[in-house]
N, C-alpha and C. Protein backbone atom coordinates (compact mmCIF):
# COMPACT_ATOMS: atom_id res chain seq x y z
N UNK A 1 193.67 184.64 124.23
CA UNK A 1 193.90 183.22 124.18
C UNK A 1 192.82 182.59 123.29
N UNK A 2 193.23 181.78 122.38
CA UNK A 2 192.49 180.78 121.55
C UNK A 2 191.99 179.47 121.69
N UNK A 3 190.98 178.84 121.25
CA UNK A 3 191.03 177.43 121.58
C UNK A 3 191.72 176.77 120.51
N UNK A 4 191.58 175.04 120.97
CA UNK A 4 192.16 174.35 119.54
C UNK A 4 191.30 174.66 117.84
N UNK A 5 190.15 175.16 118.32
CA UNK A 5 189.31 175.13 117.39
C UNK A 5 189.15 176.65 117.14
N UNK A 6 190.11 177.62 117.56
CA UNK A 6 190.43 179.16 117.56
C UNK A 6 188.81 179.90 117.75
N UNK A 7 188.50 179.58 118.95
CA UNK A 7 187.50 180.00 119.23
C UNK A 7 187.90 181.34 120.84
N UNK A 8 187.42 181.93 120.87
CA UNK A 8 187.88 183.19 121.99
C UNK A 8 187.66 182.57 123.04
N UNK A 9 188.63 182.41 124.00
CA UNK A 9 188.18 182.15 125.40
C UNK A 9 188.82 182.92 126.69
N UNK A 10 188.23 183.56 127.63
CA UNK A 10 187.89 184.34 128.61
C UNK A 10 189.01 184.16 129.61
N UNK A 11 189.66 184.87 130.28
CA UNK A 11 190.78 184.69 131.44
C UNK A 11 190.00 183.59 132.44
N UNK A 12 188.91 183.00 132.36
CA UNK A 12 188.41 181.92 133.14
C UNK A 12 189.20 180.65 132.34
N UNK A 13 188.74 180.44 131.12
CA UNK A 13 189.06 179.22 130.68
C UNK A 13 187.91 178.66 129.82
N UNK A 14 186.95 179.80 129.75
CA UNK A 14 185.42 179.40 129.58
C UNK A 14 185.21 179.97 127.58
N UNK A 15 184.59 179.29 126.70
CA UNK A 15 184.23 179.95 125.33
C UNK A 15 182.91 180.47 125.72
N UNK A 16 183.14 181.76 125.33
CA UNK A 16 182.04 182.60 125.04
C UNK A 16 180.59 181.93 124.51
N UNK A 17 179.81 182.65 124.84
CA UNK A 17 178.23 182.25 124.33
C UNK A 17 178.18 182.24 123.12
N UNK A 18 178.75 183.54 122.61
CA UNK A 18 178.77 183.79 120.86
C UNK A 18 179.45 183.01 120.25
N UNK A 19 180.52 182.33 120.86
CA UNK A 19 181.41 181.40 119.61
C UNK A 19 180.74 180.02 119.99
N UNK A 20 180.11 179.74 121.31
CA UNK A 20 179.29 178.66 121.27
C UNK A 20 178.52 178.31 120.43
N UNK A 21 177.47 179.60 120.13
CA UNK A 21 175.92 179.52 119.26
C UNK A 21 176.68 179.37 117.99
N UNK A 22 178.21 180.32 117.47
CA UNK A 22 178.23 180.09 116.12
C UNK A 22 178.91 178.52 115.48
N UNK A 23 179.57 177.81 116.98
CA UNK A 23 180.21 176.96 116.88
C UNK A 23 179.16 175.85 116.60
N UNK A 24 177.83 176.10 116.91
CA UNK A 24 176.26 175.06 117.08
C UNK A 24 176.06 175.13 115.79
N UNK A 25 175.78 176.31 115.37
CA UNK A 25 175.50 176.80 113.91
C UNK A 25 176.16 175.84 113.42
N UNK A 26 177.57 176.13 113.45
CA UNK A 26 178.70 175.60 112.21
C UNK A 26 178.36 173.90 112.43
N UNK A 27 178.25 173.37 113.42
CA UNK A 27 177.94 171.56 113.19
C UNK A 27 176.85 171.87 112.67
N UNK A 28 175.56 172.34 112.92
CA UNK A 28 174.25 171.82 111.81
C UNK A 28 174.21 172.49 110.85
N UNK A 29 175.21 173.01 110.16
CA UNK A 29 175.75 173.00 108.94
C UNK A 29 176.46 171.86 107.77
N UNK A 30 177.30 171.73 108.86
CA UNK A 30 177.88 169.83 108.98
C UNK A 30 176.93 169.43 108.76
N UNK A 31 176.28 168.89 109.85
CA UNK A 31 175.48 167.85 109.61
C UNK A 31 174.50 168.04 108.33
N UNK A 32 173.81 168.83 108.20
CA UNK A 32 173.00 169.10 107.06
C UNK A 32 173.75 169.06 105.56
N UNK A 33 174.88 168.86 105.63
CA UNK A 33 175.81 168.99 104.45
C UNK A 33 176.06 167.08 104.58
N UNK A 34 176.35 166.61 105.57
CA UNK A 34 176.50 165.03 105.71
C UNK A 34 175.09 164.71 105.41
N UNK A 35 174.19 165.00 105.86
CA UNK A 35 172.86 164.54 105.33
C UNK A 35 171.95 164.62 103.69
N UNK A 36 172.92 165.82 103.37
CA UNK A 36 172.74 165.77 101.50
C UNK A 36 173.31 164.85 100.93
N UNK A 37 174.37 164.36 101.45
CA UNK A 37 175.19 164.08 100.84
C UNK A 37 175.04 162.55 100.81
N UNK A 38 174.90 162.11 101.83
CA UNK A 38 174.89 160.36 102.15
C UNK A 38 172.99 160.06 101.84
N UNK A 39 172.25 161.22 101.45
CA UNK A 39 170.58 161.42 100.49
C UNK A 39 171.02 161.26 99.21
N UNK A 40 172.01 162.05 98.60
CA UNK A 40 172.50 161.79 97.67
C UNK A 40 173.09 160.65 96.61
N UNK A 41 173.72 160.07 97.63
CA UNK A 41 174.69 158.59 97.40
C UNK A 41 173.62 157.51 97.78
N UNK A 42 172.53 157.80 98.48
CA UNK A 42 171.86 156.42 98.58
C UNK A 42 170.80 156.46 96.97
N UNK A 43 170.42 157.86 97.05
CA UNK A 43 169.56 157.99 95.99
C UNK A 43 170.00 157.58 94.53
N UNK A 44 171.40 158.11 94.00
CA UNK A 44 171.69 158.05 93.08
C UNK A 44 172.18 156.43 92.64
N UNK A 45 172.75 156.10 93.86
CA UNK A 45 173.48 154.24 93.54
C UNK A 45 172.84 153.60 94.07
N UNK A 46 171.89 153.65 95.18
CA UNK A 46 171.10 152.64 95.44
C UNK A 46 169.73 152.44 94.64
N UNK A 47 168.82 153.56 94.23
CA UNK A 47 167.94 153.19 93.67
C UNK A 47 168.13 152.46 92.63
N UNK A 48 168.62 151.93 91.92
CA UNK A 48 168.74 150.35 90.91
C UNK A 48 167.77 149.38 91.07
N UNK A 49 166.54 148.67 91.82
CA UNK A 49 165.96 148.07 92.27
C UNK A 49 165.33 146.88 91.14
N UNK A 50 165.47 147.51 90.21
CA UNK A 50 165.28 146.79 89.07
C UNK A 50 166.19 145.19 88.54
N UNK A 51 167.11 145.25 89.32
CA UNK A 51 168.10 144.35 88.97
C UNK A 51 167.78 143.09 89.69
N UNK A 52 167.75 141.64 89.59
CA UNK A 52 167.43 140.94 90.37
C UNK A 52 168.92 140.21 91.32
N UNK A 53 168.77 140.88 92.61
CA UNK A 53 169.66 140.66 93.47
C UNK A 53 168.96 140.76 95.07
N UNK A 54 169.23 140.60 96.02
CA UNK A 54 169.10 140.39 97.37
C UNK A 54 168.57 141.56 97.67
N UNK A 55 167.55 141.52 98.15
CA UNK A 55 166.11 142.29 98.64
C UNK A 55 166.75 142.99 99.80
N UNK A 56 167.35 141.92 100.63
CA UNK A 56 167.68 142.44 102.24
C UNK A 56 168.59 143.41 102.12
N UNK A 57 169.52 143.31 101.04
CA UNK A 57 170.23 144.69 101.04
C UNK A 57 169.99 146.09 100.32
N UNK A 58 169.10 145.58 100.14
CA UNK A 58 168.01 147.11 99.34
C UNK A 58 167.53 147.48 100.38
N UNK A 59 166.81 146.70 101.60
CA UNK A 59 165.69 147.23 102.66
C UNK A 59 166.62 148.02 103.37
N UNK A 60 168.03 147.57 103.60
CA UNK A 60 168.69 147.75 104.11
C UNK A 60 168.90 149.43 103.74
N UNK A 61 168.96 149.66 102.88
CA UNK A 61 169.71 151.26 102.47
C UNK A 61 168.16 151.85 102.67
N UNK A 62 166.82 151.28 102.39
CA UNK A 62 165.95 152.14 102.72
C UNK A 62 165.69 151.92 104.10
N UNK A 63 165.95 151.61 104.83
CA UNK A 63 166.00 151.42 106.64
C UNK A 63 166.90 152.80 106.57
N UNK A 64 168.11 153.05 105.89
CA UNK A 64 169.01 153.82 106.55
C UNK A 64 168.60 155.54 105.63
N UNK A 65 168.11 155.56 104.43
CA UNK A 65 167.33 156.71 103.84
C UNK A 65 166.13 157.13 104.79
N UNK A 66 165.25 155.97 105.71
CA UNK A 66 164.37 156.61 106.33
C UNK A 66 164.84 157.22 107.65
N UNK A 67 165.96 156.49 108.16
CA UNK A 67 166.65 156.99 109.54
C UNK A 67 167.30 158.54 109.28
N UNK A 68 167.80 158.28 107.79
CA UNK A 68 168.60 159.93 107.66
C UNK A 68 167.33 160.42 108.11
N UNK A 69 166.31 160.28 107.19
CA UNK A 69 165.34 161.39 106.79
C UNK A 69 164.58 161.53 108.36
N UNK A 70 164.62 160.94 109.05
CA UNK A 70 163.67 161.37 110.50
C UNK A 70 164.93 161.87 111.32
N UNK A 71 166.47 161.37 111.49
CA UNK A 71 166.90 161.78 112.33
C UNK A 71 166.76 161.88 113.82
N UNK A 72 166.12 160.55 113.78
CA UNK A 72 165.85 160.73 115.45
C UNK A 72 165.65 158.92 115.17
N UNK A 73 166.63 158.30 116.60
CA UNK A 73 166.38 157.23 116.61
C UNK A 73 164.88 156.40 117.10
N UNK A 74 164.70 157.07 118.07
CA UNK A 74 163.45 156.59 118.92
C UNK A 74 162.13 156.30 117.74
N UNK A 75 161.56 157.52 117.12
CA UNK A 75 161.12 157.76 115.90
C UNK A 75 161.56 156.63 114.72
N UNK A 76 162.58 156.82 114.46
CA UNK A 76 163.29 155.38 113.79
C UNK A 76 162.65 154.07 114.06
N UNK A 77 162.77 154.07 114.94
CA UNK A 77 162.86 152.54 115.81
C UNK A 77 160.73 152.25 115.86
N UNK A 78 160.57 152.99 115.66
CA UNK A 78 158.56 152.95 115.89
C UNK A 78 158.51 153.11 114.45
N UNK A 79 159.13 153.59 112.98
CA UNK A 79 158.25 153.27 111.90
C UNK A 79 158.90 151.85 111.48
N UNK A 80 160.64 151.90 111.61
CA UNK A 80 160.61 150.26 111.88
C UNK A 80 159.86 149.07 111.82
N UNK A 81 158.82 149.20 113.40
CA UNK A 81 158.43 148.56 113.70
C UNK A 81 157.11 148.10 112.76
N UNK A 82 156.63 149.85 112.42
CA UNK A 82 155.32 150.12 111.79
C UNK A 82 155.79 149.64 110.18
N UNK A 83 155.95 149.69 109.57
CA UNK A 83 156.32 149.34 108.18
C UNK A 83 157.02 147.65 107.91
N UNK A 84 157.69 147.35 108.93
CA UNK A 84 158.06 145.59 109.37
C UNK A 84 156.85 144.87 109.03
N UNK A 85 155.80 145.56 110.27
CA UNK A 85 154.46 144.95 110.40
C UNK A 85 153.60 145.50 108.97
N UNK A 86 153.45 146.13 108.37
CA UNK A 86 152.83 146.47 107.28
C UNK A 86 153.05 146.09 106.00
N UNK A 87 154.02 146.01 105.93
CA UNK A 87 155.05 145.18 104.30
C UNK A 87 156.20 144.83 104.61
N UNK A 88 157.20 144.45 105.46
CA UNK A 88 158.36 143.84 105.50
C UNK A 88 159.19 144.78 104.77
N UNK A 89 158.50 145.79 104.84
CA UNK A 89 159.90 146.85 103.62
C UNK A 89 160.17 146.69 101.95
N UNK A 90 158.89 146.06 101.82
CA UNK A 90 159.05 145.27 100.50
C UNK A 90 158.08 146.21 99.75
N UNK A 91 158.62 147.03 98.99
CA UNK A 91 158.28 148.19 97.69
C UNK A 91 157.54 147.41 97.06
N UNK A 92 157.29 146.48 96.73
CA UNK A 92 155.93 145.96 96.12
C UNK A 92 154.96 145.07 96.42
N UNK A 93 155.36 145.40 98.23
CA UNK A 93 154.10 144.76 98.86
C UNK A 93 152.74 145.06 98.63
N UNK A 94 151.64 144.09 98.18
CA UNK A 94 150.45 144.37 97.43
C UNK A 94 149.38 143.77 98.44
N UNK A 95 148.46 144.47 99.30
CA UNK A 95 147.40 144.15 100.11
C UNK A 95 146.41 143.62 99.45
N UNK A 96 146.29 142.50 99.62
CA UNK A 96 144.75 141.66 98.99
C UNK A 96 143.61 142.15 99.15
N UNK A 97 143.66 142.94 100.45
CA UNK A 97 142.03 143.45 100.66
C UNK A 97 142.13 144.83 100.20
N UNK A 98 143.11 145.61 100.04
CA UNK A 98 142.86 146.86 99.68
C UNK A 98 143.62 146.90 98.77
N UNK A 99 143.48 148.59 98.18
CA UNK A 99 144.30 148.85 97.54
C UNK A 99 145.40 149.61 98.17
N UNK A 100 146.02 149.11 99.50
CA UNK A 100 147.08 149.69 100.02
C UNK A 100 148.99 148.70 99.30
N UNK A 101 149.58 149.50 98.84
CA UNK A 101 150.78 149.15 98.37
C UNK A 101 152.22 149.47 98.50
N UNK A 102 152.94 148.88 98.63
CA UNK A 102 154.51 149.57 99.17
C UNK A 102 154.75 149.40 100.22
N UNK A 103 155.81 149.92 100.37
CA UNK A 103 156.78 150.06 101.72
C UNK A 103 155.39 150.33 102.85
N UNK A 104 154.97 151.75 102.76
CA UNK A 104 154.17 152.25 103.94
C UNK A 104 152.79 151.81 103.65
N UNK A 105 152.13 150.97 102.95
CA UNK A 105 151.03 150.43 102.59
C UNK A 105 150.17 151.28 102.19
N UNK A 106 150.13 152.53 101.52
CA UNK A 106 149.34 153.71 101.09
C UNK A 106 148.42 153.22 100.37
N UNK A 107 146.98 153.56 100.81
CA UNK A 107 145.95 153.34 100.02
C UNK A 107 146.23 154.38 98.72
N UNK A 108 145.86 152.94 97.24
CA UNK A 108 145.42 153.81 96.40
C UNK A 108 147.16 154.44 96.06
N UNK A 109 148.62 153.65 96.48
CA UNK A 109 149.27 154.17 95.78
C UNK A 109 150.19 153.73 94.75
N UNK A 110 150.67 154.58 93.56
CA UNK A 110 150.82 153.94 92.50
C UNK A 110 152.67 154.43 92.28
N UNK A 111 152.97 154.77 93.37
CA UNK A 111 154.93 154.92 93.17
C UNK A 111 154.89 154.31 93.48
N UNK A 112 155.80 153.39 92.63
CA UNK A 112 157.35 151.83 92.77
C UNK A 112 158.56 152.11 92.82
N UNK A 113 158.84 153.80 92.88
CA UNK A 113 160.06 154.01 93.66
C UNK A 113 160.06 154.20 95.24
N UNK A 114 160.87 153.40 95.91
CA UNK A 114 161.02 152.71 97.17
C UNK A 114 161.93 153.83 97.66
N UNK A 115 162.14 155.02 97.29
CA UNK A 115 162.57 155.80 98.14
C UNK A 115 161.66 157.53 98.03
N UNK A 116 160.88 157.35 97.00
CA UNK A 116 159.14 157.88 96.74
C UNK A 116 158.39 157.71 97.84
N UNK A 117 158.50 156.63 98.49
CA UNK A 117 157.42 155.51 98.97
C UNK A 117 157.68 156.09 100.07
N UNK A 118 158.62 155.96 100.52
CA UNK A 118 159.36 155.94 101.87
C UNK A 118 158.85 158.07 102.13
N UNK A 119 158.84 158.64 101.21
CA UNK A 119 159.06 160.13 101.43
C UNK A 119 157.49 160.10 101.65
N UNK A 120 156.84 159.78 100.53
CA UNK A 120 154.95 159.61 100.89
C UNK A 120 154.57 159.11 102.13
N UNK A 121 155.09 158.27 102.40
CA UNK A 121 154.84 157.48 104.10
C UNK A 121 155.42 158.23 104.81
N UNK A 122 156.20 159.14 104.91
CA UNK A 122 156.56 159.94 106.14
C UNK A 122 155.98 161.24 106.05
N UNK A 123 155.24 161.92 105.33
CA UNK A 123 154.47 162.93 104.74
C UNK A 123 152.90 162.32 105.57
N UNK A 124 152.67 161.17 104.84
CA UNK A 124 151.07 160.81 105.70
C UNK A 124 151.25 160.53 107.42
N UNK A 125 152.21 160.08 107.75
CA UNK A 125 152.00 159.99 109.22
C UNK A 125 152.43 161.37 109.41
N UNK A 126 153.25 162.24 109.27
CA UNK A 126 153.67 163.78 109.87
C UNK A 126 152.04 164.32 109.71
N UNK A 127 151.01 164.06 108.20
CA UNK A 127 149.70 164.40 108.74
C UNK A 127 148.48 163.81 109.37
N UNK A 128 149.30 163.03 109.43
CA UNK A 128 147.69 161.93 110.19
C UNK A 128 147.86 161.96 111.76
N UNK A 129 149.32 161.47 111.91
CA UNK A 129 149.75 160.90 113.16
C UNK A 129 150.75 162.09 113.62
N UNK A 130 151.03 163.13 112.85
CA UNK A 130 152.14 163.83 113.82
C UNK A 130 153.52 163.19 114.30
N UNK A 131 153.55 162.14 114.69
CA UNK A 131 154.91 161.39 114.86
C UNK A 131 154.98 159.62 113.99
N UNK A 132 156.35 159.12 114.04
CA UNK A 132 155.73 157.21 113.44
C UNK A 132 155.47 157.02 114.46
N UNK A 133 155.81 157.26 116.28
CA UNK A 133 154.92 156.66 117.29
C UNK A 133 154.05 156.57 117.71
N UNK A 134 153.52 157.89 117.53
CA UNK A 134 151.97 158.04 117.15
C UNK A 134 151.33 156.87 116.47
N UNK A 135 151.98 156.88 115.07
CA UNK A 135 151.43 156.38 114.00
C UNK A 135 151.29 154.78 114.35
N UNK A 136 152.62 154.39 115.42
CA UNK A 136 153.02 152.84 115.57
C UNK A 136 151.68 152.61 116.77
N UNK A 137 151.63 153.02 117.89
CA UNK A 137 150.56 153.22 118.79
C UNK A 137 149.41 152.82 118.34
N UNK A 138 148.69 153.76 117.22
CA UNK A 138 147.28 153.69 117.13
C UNK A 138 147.65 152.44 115.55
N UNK A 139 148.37 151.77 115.64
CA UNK A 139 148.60 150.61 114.62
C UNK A 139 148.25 149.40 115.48
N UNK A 140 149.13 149.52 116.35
CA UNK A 140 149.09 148.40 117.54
C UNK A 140 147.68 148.30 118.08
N UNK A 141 146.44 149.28 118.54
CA UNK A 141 144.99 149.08 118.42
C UNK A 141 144.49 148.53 117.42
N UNK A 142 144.48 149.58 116.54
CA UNK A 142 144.15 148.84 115.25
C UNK A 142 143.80 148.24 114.57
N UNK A 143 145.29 147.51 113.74
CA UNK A 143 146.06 146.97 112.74
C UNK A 143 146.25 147.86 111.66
N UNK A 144 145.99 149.10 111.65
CA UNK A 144 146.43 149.88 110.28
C UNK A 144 146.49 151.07 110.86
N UNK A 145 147.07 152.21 110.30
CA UNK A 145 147.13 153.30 110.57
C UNK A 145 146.97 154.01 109.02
């Protein structure tokens, strides 16, 4: 007997372990194939930034390039918060007292691509902070991380 998804199943009614694990496999395959792909389409048509048009819908596709790229809402939802409070999401936010700039306020940095920015800022908190909640946490003491 087969399932709908012709997977082997047992005179119980039950799918096997093995077509389970390969059936797990086969979605984060999926998914990792949906995640090139919609990396792809934001990268290639959204980066335009150059054009003078509505900011909020630029932040907007980099809100949703940083959500692909962490994949975890909770995480999401804390650099959110952390980058809101740091530049408003605004790729050429410029700190008066430092030389911190961009999206993630990187000291000392000189990419004005806003989806650069976004990959550098999630690179420094994975080494500084290990998580953005981490990173949002010891912001909230703080004021900088």
């Amino acid at each position: 007997m087969t399932s709908s998804l012709d997977l082997p199943i047992d005179s119980g009614g039950t799918i096997s372990p093995a077509s389970r694990a390969a059936t797990r496999n086969s979605s984060r395959g999926i998914l990792r194939g949906i995640y090139c792909l919609l990396t792809a389409t934001l990268i290639f048509t959204g980066m335009n930034t150059s054009n003078a048009h509505d900011l909020s819908k630029d932040i907007e596709m980099y809100k949703v390039y940083t959500h692909i790229k962490l994949m975890n809402a909770k995480e999401y939802r804390c650099i959110e918060l952390l980058w809101n409070a740091e530049s408003k999401w605004n790729p050429k936010a410029n700190n008066k007292k430092s030389t911190a700039f961009g999206i993630p306020q990187l000291l000392k940095m000189t990419e004005t691509n806003p989806y650069l920015q976004i990959d550098l800022g999630l690179k420094y908190i994975a080494k500084r902070h290990q998580t953005p909640c981490q990173a949002w946490a010891y912001f909230k003491k703080v004021k900088h991380y």
